[in-house]
Structure formats: structure tokens, C-alpha cells
N, C-alpha and C. Protein backbone atom coordinates (compact mmCIF):
# COMPACT_ATOMS: atom_id res chain seq x y z
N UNK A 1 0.83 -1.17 0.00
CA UNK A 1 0.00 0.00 0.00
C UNK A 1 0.88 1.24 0.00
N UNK A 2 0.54 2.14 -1.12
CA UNK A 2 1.09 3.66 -0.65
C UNK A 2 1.04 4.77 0.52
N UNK A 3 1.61 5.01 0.30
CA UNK A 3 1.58 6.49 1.37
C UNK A 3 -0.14 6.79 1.30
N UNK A 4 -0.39 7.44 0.04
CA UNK A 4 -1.01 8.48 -0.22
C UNK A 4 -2.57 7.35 -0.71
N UNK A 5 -2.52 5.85 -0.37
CA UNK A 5 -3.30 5.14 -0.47
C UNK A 5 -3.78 5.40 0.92
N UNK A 6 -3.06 4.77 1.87
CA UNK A 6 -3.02 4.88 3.01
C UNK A 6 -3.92 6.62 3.83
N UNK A 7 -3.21 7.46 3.02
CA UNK A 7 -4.17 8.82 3.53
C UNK A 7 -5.29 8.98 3.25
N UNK A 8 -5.66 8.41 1.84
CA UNK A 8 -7.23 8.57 1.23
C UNK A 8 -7.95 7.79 2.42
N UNK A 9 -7.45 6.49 2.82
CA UNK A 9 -8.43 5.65 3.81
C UNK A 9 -8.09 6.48 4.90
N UNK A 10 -7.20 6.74 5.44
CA UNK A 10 -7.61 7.47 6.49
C UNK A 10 -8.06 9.08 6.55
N UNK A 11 -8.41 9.54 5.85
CA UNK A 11 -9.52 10.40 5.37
C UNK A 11 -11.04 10.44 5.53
N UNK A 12 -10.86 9.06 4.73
CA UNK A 12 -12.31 8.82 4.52
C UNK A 12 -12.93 8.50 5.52
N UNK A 13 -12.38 7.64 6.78
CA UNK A 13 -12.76 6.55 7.63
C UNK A 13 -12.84 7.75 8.71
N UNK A 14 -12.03 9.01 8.76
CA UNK A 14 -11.93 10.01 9.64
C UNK A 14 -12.49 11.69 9.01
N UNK A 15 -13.48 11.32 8.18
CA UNK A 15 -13.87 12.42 7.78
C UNK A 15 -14.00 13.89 8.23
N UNK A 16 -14.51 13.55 9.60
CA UNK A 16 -15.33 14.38 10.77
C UNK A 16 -14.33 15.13 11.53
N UNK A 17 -12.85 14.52 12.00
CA UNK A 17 -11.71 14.96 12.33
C UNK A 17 -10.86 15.98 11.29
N UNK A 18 -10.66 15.14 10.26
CA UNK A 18 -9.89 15.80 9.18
C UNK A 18 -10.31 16.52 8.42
N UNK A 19 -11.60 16.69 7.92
CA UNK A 19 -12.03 17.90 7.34
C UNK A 19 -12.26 17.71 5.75
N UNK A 20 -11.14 19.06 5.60
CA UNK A 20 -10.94 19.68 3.96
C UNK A 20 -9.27 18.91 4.02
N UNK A 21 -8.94 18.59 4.98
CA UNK A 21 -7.59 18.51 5.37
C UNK A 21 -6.62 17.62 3.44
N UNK A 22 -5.92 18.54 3.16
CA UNK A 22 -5.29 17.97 2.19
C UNK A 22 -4.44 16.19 2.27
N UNK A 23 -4.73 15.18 1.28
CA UNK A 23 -4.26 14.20 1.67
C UNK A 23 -3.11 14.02 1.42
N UNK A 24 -2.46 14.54 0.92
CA UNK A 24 -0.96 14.85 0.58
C UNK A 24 -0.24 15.01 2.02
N UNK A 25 -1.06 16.30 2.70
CA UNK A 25 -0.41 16.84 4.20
C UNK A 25 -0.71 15.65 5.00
N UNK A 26 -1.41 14.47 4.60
CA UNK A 26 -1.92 13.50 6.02
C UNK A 26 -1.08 12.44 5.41
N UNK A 27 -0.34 12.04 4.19
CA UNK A 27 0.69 11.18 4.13
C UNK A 27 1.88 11.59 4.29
N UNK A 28 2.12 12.80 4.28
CA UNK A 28 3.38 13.40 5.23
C UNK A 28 3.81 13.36 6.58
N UNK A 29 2.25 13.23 7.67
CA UNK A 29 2.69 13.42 8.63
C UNK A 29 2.27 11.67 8.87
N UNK A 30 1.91 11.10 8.00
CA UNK A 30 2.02 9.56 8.01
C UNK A 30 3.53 9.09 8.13
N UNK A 31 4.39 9.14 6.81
CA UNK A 31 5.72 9.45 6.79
C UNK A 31 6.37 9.69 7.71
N UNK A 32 6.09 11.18 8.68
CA UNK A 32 7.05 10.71 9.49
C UNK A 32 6.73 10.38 10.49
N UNK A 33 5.58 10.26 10.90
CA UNK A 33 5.12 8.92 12.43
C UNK A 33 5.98 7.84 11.92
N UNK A 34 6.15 7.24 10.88
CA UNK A 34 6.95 6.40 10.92
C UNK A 34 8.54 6.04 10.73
N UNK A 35 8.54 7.36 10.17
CA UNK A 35 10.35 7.97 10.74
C UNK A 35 10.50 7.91 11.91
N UNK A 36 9.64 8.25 12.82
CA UNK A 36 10.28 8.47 14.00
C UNK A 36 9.85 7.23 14.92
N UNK A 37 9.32 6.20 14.62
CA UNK A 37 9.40 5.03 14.97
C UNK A 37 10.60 4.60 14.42
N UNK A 38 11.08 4.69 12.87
CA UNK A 38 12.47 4.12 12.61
C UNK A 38 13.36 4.26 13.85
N UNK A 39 13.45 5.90 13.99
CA UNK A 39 14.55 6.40 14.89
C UNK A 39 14.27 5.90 15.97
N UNK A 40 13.58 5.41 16.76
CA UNK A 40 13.22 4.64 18.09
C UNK A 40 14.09 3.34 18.01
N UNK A 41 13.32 2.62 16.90
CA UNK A 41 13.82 1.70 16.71
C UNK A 41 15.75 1.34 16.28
N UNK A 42 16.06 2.18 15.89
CA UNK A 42 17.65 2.91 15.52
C UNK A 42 18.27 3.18 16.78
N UNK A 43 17.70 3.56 17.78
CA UNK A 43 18.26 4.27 19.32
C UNK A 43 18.20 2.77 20.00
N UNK A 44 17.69 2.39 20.21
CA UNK A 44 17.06 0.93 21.13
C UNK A 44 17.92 -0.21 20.86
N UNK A 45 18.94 -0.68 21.52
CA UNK A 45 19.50 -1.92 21.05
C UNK A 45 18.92 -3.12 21.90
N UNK A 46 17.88 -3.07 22.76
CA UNK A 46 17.48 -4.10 23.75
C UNK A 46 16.18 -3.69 24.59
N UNK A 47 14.93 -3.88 23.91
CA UNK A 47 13.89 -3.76 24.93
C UNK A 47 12.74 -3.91 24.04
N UNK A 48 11.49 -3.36 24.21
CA UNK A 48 10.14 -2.95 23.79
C UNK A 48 9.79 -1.49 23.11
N UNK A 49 9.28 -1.35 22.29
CA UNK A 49 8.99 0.26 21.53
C UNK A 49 7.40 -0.27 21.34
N UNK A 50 6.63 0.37 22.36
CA UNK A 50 5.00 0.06 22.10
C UNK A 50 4.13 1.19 21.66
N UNK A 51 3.68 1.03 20.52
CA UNK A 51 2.77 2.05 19.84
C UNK A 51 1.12 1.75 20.22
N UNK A 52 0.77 2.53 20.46
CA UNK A 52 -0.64 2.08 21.25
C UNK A 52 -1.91 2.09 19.55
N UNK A 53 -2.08 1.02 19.61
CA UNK A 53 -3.44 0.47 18.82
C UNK A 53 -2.76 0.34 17.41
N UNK A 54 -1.15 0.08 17.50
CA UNK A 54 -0.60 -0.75 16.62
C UNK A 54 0.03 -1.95 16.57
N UNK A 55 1.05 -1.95 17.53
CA UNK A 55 1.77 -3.04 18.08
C UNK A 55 3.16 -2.74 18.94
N UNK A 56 3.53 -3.83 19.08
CA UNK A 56 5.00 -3.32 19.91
C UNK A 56 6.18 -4.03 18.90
N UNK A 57 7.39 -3.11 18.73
CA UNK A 57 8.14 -4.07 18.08
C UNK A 57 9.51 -4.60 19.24
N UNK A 58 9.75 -5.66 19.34
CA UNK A 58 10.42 -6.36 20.18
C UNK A 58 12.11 -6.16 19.68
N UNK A 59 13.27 -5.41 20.41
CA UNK A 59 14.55 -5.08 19.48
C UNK A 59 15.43 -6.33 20.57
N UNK A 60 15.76 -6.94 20.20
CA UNK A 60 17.48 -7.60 20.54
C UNK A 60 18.68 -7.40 19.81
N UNK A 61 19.69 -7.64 20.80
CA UNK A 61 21.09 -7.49 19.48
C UNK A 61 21.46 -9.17 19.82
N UNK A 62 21.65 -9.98 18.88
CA UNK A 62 22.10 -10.94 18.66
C UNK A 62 23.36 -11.65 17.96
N UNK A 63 24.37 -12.48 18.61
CA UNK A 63 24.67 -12.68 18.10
C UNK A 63 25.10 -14.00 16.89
N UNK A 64 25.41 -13.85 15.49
CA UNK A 64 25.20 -14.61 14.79
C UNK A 64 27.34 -14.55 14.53
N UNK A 65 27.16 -15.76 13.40
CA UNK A 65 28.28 -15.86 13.20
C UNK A 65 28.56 -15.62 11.37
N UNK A 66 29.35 -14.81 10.86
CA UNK A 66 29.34 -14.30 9.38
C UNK A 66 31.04 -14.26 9.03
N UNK A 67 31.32 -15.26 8.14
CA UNK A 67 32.69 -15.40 7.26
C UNK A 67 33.61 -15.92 8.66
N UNK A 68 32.83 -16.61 9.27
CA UNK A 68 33.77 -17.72 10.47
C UNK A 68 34.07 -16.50 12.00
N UNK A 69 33.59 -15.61 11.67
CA UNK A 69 33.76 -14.32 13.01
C UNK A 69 32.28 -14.14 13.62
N UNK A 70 32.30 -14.10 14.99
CA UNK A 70 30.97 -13.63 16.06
C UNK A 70 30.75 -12.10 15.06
N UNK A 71 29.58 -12.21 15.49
CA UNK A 71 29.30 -10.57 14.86
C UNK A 71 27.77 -9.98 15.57
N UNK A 72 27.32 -8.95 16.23
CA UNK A 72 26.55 -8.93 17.39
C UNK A 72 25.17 -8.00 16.20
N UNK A 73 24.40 -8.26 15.53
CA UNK A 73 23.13 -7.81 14.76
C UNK A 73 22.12 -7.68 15.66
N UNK A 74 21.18 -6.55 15.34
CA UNK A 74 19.80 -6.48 15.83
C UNK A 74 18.91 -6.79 15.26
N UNK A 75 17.58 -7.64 15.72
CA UNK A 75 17.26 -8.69 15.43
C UNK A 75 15.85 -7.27 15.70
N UNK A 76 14.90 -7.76 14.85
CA UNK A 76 13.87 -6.95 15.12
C UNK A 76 12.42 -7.15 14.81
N UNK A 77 11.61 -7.74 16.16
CA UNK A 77 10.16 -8.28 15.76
C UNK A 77 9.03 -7.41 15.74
N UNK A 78 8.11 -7.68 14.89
CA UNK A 78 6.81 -6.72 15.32
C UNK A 78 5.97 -7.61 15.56
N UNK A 79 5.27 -7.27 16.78
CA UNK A 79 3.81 -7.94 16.91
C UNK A 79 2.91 -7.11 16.57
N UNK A 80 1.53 -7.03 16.13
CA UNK A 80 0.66 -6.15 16.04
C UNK A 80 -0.46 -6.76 17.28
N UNK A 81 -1.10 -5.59 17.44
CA UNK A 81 -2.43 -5.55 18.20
C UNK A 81 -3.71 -6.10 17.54
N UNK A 82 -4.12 -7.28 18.47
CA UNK A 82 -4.77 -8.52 17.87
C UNK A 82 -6.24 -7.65 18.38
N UNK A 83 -7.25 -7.45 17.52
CA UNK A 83 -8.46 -7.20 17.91
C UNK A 83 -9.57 -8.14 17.75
């Protein structure tokens, strides 16, 4: 799904909130709600990042082994919110 797929439905489904509100401006600030979950997720080498009425994504650093050397990667799960 696009960005700007993604804004039309939430537009539509939020009519009453958003207005006249341009959908261009509501996949922008889509965009970066999820930039700044990146950057959460980028800061966090070990715990929980819980978004309320999305999910939590679960971060570990793990280590694996690559060209015969330990090497310590972050490992990164999402659960979503089961309704």
C-alpha cells in the first residue's frame, strides 16, 4: 500500500476529524510517524517500543556468526495488536 493510499483511507474513515484537510499533508505526517518510529527503533539496542493500537516491536542485538567471526546484529520483531 502507498503512502497516499493509506491517507485517502484514512480520510475517509476520519472524515469528521480531518475535514478539507489535504491528503498529501496526512501522508506526510504519516511518513514521518513512521520515521520516528524508525529512529526509536535505531536508538534501542534491547527492549520494547509500544505504539498504542498498533503493536509493539520487540529489538534484541544478537549474536550470529558471518565469514567464520561472532558478529553482534539487531534482530527486530513486530507484533501487532490482535483485535
Amino acid at each position: 500500500m502507498k503512502l497516499i493510499e493509506l491517507a485517502q483511507k484514512i480520510k475517509k474513515e476520519n472524515e469528521e476529524q480531518l475535514g478539507k484537510m489535504n491528503e498529501k499533508i496526512i501522508a506526510i505526517i504519516i511518513r514521518e510517524a513512521f520515521e520516528q518510529i524508525n529512529i526509536e527503533i535505531k536508538k534501542t539496542d534491547d527492549g520494547r517500543i509500544n505504539i498504542p493500537r498498533l503493536g509493539k516491536f520487540i529489538v534484541r542485538m544478537i549474536e550470529k556468526e558471518e565469514e567464520g567471526k561472532s558478529v553482534m546484529i539487531k534482530r527486530i520483531i513486530f507484533k501487532p495488536i490482535m483485535d
